[in-house]
N, C-alpha and C. Protein backbone atom coordinates (compact mmCIF):
# COMPACT_ATOMS: atom_id res chain seq x y z
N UNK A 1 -10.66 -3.40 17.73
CA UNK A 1 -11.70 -3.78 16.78
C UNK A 1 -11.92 -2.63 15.81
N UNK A 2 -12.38 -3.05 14.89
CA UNK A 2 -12.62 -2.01 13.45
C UNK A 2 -13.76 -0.93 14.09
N UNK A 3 -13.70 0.39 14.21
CA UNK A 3 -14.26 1.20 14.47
C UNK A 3 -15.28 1.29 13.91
N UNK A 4 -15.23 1.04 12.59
CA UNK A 4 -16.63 1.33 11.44
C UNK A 4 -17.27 0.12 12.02
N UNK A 5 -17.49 -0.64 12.55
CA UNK A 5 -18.12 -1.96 12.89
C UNK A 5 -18.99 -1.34 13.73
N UNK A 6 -20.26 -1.52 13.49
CA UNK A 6 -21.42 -0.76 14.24
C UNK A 6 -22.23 -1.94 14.79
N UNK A 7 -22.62 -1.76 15.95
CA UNK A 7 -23.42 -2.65 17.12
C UNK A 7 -24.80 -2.70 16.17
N UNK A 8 -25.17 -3.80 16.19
CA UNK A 8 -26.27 -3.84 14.85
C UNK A 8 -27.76 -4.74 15.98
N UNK A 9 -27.25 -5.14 17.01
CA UNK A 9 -28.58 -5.86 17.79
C UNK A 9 -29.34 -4.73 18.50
N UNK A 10 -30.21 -4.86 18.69
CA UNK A 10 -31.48 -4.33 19.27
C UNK A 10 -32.03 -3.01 18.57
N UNK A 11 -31.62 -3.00 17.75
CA UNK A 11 -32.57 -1.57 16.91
C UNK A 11 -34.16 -1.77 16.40
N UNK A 12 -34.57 -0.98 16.22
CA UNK A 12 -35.63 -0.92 15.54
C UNK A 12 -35.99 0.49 14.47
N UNK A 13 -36.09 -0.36 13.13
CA UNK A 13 -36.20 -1.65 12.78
C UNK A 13 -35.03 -2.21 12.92
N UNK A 14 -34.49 -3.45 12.70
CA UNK A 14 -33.97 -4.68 12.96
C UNK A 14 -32.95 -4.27 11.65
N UNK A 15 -31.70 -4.82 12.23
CA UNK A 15 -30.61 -4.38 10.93
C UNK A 15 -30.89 -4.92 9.78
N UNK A 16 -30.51 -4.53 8.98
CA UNK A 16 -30.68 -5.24 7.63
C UNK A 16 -29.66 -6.15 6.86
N UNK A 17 -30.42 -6.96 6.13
CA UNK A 17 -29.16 -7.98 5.81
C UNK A 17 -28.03 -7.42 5.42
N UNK A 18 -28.17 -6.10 4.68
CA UNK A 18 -27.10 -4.87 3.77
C UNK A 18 -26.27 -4.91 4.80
N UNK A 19 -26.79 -4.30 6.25
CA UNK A 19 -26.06 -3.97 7.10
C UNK A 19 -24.80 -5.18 8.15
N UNK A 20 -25.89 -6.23 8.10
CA UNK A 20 -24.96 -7.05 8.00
C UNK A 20 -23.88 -8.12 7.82
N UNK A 21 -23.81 -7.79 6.39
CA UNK A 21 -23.09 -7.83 5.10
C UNK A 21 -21.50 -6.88 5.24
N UNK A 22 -22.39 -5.85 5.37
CA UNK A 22 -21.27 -4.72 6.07
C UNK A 22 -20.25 -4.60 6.56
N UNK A 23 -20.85 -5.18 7.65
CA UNK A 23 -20.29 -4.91 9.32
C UNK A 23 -19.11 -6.72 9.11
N UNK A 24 -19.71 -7.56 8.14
CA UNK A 24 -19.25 -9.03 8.22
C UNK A 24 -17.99 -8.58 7.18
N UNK A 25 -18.02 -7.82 6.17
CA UNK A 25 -17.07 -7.32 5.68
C UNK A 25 -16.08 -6.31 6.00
N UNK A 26 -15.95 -5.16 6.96
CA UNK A 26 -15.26 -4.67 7.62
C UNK A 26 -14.29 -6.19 8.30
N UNK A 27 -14.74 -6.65 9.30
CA UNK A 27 -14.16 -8.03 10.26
C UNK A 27 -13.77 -8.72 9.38
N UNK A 28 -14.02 -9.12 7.98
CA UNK A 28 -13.24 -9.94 6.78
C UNK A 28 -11.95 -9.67 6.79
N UNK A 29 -12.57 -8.03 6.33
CA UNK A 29 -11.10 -7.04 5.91
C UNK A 29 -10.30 -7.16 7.31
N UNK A 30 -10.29 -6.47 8.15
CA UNK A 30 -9.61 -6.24 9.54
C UNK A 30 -8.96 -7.92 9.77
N UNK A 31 -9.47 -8.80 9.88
CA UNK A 31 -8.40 -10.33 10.12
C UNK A 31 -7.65 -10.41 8.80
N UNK A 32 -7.88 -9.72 7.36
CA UNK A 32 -7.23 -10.72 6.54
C UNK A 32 -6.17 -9.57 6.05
N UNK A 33 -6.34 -8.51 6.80
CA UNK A 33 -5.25 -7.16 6.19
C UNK A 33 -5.41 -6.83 4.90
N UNK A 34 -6.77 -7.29 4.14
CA UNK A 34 -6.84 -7.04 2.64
C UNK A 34 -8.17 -5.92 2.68
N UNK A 35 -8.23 -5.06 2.35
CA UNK A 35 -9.01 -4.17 1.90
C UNK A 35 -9.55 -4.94 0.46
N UNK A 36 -8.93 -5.20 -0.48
CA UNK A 36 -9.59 -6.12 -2.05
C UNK A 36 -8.25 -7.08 -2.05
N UNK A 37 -9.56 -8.25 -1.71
CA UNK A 37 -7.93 -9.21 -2.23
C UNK A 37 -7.66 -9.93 -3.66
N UNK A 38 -6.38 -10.28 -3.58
CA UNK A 38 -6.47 -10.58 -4.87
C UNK A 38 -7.26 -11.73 -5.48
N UNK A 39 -6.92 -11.63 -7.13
CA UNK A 39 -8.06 -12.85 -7.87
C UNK A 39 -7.23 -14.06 -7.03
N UNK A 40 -6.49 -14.60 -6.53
CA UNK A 40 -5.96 -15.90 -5.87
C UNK A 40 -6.93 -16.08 -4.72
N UNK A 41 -7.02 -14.97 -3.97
CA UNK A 41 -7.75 -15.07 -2.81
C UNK A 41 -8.92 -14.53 -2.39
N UNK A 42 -9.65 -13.91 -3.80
CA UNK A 42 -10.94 -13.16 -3.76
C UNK A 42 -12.34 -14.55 -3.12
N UNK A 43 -12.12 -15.49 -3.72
CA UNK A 43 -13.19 -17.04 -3.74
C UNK A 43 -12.99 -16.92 -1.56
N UNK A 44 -12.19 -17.35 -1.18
CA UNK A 44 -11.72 -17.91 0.28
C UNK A 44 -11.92 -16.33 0.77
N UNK A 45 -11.79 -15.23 0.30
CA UNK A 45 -12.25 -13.90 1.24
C UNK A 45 -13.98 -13.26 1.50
N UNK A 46 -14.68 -13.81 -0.34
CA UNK A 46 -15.89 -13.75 -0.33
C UNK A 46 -16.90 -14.65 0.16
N UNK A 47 -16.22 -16.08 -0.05
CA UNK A 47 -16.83 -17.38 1.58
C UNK A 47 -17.05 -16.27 2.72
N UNK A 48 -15.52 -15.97 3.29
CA UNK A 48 -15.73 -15.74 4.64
C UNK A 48 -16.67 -14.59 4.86
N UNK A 49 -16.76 -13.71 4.42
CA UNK A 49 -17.51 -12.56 4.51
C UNK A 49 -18.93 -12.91 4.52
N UNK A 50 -19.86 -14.04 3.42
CA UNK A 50 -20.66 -14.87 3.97
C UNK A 50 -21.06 -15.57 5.12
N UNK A 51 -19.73 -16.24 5.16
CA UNK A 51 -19.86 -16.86 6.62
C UNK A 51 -20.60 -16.74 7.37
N UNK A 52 -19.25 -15.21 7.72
CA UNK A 52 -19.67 -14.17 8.98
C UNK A 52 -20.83 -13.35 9.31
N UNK A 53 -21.11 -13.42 7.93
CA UNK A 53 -22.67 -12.59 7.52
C UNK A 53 -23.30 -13.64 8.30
N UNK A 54 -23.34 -15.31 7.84
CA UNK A 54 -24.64 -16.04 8.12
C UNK A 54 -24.29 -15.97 9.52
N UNK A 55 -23.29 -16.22 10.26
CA UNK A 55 -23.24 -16.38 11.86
C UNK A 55 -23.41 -15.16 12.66
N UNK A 56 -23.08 -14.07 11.95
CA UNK A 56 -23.97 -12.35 12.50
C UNK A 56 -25.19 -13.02 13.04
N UNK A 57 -25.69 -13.11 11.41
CA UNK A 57 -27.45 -12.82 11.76
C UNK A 57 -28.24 -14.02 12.94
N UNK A 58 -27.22 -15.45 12.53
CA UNK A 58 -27.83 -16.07 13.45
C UNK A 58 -27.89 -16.22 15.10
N UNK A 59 -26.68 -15.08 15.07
CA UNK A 59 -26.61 -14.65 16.27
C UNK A 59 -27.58 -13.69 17.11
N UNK A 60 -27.13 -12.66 16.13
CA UNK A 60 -28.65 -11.53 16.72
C UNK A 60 -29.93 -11.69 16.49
N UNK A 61 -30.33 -12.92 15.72
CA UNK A 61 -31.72 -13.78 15.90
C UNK A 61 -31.88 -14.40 17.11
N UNK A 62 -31.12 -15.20 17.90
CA UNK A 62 -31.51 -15.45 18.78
C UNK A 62 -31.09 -14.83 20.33
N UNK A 63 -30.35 -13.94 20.32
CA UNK A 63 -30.35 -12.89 21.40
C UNK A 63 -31.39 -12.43 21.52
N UNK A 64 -31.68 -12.36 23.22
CA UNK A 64 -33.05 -11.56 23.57
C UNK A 64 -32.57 -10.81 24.47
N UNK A 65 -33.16 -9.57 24.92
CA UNK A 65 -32.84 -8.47 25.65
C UNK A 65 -34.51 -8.03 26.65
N UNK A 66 -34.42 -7.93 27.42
CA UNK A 66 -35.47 -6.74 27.97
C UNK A 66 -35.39 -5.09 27.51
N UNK A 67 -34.45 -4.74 27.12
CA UNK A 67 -34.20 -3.60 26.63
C UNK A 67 -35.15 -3.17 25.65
N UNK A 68 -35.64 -1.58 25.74
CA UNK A 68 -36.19 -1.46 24.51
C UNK A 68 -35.58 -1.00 23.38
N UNK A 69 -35.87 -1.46 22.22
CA UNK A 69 -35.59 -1.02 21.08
C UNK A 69 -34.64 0.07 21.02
N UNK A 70 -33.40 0.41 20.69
CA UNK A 70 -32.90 1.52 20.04
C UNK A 70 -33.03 2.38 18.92
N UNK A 71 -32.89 3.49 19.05
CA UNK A 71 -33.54 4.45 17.70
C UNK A 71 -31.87 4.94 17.00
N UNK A 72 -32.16 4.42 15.89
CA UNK A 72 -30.85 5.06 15.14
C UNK A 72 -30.40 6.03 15.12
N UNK A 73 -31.46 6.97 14.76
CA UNK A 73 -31.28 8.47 15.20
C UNK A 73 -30.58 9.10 15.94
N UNK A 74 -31.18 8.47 17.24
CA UNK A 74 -30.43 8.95 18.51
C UNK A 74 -29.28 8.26 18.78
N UNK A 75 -29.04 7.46 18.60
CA UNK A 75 -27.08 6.27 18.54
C UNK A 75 -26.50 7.51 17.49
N UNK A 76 -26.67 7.75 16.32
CA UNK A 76 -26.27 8.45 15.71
C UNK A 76 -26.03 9.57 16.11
N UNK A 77 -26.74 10.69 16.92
CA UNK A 77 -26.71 11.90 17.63
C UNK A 77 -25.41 11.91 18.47
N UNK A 78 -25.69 10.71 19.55
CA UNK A 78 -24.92 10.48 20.68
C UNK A 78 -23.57 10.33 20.30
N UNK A 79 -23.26 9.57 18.72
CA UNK A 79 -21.58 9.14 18.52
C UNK A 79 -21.00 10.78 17.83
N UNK A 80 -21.91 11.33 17.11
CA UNK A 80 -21.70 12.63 17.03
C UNK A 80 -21.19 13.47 18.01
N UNK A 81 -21.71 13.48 19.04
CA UNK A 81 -21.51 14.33 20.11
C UNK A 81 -19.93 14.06 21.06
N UNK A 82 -19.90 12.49 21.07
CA UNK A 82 -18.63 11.73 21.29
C UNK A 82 -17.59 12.27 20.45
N UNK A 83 -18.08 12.07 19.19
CA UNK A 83 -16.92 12.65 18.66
C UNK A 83 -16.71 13.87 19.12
N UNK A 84 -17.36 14.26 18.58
CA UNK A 84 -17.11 16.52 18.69
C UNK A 84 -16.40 16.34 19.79
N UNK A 85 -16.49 15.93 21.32
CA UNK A 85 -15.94 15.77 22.43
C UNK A 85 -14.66 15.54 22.01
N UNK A 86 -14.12 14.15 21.89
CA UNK A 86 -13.47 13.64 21.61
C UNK A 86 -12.04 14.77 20.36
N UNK A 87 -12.30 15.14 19.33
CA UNK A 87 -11.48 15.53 18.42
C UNK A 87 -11.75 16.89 18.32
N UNK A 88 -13.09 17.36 18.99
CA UNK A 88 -13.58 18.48 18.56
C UNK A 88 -14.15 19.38 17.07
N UNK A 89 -15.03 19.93 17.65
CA UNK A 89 -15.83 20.42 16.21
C UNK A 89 -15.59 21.22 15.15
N UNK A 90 -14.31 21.88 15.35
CA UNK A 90 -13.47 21.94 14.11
C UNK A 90 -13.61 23.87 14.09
N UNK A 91 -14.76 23.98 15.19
CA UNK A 91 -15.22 25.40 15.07
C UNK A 91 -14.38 26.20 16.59
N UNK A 92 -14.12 27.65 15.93
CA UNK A 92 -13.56 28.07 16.71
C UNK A 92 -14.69 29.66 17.88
C-alpha cells in the first residue's frame, strides 16, 4: 500500500475533507500507475478520486471505536521516531 496514505479514522479533530481528498488521491494514483494522467483519461481518473473520497468519508462516518481520540501530534512524533529507527538520523 502507498506509504503516504495516512490512517485518517479516529483523530481529533476529525480528518478533513482536504485530507481525505488526499489520501483518495494517493490510492487513485497507486491503482492507475498515473501520477497526472493524461487529457484522455484525466475525466475517468478525477471521477475516481471522488469516488473514493465519497466512500472514505462514508466509511469513517460510520465506524465507531471505544478508543479515545488520537492526537496528531503524537502519531506524528511516534512515525518520526520509527523512522530515525528504521533508516536512521542521519547524525553521527
Amino acid at each position: 500500500m502507498c506509504r503516504s496514505i495516512k490512517t485518517l479514522f479516529n483523530f481529533d479533530p476529525p480528518a478533513s475533507d482536504d485530507e481525505v481528498t488526499a489520501a483518495s488521491l494517493q490510492f487513485v494514483r497507486k491503482l492507475s500507475g498515473f501520477t497526472k494522467p493524461s487529457k484522455a483519461n484525466e475525466e475517468a481518473f478525477n471521477r475516481a478520486v471522488e469516488e473514493v473520497a465519497a466512500a472514505a468519508r462514508k466509511l469513517m462516518d460510520s465506524l465507531v471505536t471505544n478508543a479515545e481520540p488520537r492526537n496528531r501530534e503524537t502519531e506524528i512524533e511516534r512515525a518520526r521516531a520509527r523512522s530515525a529507527k528504521r533508516f536512521g538520523t542521519g547524525e553521527s
